[in-house]
N, C-alpha and C. Protein backbone atom coordinates (compact mmCIF):
# COMPACT_ATOMS: atom_id res chain seq x y z
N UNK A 1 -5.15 -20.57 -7.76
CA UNK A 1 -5.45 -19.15 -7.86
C UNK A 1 -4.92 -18.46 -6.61
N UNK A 2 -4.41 -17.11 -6.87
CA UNK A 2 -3.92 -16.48 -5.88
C UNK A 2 -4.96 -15.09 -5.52
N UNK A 3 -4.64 -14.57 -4.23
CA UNK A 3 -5.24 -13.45 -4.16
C UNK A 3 -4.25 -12.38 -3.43
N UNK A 4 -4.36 -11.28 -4.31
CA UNK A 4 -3.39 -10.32 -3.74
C UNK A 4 -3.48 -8.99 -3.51
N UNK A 5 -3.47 -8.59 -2.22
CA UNK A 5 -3.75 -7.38 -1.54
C UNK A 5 -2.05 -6.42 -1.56
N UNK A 6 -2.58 -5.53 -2.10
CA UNK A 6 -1.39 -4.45 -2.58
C UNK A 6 -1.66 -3.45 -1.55
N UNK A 7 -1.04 -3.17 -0.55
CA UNK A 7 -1.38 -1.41 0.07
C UNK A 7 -0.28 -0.62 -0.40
N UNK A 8 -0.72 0.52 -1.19
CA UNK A 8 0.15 1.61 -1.78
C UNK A 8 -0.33 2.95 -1.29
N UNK A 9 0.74 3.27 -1.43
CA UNK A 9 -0.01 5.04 -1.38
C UNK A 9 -0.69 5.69 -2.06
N UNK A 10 -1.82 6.43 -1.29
CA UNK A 10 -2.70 7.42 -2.15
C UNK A 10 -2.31 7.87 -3.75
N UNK A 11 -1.17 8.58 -3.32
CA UNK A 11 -0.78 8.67 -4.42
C UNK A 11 -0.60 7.95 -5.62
N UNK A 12 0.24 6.76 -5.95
CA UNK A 12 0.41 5.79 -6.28
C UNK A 12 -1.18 4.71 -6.83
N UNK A 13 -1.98 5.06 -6.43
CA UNK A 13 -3.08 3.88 -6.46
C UNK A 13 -3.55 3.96 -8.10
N UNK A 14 -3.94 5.05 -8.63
CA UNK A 14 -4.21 5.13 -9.53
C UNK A 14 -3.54 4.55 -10.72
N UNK A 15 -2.31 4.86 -10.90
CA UNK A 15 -1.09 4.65 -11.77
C UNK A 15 -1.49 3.00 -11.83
N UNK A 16 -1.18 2.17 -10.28
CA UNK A 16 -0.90 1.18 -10.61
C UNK A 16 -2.19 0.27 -10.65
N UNK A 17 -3.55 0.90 -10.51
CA UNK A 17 -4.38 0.45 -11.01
C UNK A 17 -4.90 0.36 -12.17
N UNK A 18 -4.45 1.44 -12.84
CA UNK A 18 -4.09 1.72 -14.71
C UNK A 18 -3.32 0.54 -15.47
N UNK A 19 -2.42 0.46 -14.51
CA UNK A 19 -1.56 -0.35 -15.37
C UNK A 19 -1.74 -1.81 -14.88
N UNK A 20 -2.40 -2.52 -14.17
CA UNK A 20 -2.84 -3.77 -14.22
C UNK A 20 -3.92 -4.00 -15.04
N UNK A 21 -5.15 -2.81 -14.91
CA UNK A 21 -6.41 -3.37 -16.19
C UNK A 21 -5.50 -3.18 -17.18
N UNK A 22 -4.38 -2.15 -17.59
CA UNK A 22 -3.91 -2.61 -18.98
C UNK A 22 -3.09 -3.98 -19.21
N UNK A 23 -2.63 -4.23 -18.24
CA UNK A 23 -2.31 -5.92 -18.70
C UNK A 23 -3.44 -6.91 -18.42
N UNK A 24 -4.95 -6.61 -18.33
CA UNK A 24 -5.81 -7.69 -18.32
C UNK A 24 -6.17 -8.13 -17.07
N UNK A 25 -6.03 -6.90 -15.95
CA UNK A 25 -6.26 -7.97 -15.09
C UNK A 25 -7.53 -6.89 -14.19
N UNK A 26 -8.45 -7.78 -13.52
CA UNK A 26 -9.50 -7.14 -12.68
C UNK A 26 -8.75 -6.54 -11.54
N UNK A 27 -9.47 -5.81 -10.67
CA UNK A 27 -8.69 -5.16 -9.56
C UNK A 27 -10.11 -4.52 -8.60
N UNK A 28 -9.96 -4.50 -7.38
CA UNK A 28 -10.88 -3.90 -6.79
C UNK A 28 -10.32 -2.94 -5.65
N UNK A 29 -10.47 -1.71 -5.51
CA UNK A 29 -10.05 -0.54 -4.79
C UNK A 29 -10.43 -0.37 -3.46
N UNK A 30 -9.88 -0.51 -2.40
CA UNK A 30 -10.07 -0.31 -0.94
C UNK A 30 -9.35 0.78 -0.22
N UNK A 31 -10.23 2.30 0.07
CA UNK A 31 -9.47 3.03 0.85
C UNK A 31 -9.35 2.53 2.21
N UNK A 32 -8.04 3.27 2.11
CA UNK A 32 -7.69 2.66 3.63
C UNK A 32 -7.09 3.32 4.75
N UNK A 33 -6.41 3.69 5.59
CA UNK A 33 -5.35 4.49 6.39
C UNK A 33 -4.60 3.87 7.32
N UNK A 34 -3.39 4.17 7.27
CA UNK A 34 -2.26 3.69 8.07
C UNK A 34 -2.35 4.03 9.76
N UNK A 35 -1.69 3.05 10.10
CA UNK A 35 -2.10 3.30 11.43
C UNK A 35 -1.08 4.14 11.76
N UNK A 36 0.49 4.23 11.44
CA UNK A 36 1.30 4.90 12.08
C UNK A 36 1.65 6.42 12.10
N UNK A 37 1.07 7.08 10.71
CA UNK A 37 1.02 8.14 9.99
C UNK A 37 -0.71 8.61 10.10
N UNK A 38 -1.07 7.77 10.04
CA UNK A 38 -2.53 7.91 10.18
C UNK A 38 -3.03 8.71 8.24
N UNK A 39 -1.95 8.34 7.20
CA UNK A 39 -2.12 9.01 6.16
C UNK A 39 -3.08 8.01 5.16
N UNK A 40 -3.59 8.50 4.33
CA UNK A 40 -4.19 7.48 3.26
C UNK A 40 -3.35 6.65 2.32
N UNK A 41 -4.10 5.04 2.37
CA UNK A 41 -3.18 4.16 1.75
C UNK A 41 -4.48 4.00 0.25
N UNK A 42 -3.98 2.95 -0.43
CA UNK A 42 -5.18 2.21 -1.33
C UNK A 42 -4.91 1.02 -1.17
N UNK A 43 -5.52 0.20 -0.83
CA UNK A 43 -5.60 -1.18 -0.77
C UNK A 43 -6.08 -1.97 -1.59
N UNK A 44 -5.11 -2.58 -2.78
CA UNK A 44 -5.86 -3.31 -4.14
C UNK A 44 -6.10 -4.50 -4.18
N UNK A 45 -7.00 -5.08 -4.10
CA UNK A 45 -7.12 -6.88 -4.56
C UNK A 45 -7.19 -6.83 -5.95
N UNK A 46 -6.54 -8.13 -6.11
CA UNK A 46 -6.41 -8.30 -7.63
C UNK A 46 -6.51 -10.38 -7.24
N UNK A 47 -7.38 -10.41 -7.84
CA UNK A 47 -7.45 -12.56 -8.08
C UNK A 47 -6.93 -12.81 -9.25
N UNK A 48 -5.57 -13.86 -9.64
CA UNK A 48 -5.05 -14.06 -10.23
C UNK A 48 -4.64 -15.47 -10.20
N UNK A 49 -4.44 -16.31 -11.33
CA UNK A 49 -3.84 -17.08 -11.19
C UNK A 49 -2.46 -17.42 -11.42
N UNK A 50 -1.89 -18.18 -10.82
CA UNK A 50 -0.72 -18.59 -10.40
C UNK A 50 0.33 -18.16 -11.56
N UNK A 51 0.15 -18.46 -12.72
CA UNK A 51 0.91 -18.36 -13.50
C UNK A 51 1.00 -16.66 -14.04
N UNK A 52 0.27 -15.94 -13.91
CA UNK A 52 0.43 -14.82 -13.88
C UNK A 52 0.74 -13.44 -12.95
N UNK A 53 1.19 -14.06 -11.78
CA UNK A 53 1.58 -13.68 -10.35
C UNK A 53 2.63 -12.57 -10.32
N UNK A 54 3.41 -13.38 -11.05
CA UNK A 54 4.73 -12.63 -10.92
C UNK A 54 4.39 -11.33 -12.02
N UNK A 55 3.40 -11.20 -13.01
CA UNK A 55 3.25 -9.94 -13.83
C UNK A 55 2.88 -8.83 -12.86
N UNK A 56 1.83 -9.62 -12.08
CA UNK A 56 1.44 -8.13 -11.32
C UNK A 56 2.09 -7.98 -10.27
N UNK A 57 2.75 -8.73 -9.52
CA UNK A 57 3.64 -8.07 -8.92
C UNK A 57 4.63 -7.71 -9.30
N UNK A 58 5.13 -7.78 -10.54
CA UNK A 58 6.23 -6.66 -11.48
C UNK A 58 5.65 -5.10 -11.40
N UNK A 59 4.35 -5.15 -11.81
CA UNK A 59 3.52 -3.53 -12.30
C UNK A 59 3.57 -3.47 -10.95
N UNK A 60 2.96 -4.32 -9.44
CA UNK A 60 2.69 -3.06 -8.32
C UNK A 60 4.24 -2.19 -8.25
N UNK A 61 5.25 -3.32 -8.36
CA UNK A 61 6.85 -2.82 -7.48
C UNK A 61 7.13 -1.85 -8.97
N UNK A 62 7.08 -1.94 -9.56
CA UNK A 62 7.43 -1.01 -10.65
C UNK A 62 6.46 0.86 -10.33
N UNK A 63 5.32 0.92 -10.21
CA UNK A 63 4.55 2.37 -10.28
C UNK A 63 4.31 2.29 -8.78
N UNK A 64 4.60 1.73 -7.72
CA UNK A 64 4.99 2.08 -5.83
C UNK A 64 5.76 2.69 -6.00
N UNK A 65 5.96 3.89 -5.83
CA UNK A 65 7.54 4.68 -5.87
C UNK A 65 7.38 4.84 -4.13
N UNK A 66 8.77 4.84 -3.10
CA UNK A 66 9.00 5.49 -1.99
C UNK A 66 9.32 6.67 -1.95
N UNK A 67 8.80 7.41 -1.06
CA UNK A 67 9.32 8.82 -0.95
C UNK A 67 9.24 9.51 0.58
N UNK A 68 10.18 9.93 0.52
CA UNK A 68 10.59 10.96 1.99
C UNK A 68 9.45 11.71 2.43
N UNK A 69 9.04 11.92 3.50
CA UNK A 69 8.13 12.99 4.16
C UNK A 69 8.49 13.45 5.09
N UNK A 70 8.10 14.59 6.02
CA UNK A 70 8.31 15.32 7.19
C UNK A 70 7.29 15.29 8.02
N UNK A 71 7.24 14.86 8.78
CA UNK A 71 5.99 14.75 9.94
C UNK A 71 6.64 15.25 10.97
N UNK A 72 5.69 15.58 11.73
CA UNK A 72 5.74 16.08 13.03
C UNK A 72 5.55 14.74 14.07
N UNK A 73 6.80 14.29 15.06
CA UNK A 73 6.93 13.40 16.09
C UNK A 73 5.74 13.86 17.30
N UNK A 74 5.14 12.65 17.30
CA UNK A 74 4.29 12.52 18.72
C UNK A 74 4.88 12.41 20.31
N UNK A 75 6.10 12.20 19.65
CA UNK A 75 6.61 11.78 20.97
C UNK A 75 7.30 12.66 22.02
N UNK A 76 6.98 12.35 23.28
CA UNK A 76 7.75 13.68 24.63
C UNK A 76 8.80 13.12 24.64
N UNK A 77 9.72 14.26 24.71
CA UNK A 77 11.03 13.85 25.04
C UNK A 77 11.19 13.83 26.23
N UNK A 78 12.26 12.83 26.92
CA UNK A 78 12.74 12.59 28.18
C UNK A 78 13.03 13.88 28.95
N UNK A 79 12.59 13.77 30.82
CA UNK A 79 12.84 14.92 31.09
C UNK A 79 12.28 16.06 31.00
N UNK A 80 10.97 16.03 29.83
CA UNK A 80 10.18 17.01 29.80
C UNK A 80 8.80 17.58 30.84
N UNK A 81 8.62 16.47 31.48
CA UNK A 81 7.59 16.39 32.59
C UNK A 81 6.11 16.42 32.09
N UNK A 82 6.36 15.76 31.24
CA UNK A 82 5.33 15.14 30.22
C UNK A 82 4.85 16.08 29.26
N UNK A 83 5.59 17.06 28.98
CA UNK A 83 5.02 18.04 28.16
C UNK A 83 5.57 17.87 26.48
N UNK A 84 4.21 17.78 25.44
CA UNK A 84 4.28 17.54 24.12
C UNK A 84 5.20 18.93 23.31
N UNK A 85 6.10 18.03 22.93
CA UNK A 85 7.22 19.16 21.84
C UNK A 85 7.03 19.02 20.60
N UNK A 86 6.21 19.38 19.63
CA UNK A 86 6.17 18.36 18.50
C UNK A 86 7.85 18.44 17.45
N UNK A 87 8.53 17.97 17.31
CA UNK A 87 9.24 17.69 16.23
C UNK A 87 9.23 17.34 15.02
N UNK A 88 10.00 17.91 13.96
CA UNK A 88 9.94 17.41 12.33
C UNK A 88 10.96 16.31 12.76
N UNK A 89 10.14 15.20 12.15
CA UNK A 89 11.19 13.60 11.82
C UNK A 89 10.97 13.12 10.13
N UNK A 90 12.04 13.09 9.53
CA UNK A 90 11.87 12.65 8.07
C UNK A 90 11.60 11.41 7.79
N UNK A 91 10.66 10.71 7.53
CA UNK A 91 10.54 9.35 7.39
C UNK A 91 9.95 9.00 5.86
N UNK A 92 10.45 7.73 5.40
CA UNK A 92 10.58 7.13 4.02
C UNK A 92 8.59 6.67 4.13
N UNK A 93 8.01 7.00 2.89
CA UNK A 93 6.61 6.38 2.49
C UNK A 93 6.12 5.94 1.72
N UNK A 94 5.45 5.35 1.37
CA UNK A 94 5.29 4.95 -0.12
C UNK A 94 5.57 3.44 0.05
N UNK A 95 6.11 2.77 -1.83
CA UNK A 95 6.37 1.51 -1.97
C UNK A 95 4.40 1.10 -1.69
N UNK A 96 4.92 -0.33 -1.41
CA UNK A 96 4.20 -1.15 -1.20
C UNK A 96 4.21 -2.00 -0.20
N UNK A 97 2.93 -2.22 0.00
CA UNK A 97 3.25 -3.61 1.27
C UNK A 97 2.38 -4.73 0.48
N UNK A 98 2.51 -5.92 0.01
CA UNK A 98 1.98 -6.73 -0.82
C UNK A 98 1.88 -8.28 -0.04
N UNK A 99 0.61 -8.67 0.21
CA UNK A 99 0.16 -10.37 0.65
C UNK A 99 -0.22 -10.89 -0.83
N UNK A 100 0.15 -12.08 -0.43
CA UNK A 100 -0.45 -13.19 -1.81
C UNK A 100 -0.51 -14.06 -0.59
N UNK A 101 -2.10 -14.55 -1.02
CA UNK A 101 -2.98 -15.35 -0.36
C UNK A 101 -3.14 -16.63 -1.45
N UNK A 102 -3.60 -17.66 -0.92
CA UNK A 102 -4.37 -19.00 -1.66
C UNK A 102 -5.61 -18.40 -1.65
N UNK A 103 -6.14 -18.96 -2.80
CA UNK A 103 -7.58 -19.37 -3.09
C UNK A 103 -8.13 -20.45 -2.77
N UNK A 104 -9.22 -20.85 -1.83
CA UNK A 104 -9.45 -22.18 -1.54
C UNK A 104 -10.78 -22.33 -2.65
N UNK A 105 -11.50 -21.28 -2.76
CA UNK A 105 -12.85 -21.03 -4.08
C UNK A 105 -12.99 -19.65 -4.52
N UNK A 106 -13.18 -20.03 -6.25
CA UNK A 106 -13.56 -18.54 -6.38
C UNK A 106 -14.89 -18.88 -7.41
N UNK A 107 -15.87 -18.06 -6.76
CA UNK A 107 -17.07 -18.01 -7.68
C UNK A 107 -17.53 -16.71 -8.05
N UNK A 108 -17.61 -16.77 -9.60
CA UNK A 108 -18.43 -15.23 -9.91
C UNK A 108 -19.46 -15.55 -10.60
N UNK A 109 -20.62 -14.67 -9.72
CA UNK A 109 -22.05 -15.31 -10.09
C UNK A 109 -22.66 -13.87 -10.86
């Protein structure tokens, strides 16, 4: 048995939590937030076994879409004498970040 932690975007969580109970499978929902963006993720466990692994990680990479954003840079630029400039930087978000873990026991009581 495997265990697999999906972090997707806010956005995104729903969709691809839809579409795993529709292929049969349990799922449990963990908000979460990124450390670098500081934006909201969803963090899905799903326990599966082995032979059905590769389905759900078809549905997460399939309804993770990436997408562009504009944030404002934290960072001082050189030379400034430490004074904060904020800047627009376009950076890619979304997708997925996906662990598959072993199961050493699983009990449901």
């Amino acid at each position: 048995m495997k265990l697999v932690f999906a972090i997707v975007h806010d956005e995104d969580g729903q969709k691809v939590m839809e579409e795993l109970n529709k292929g049969g499978f349990s799922v449990t929902k963990l908000c979460s937030t990124g450390g670098f963006l500081k934006s909201g993720n969803t963090t899905l466990l799903v326990g599966v076994e082995e032979s059905s692994l590769d389905s759900v990680l078809d549905i997460i990479k399939k309804k993770s879409k990436s997408r562009k954003q504009v944030i404002n840079s934290s960072m001082t630029p050189n030379g400034m004498g430490g004074m904060f400039i904020p800047y627009p930087v376009e950076v890619v978000v979304g997708g997925a970040t996906i662990f598959v873990l072993d199961v050493e026991r699983f009990e449901k009581v």
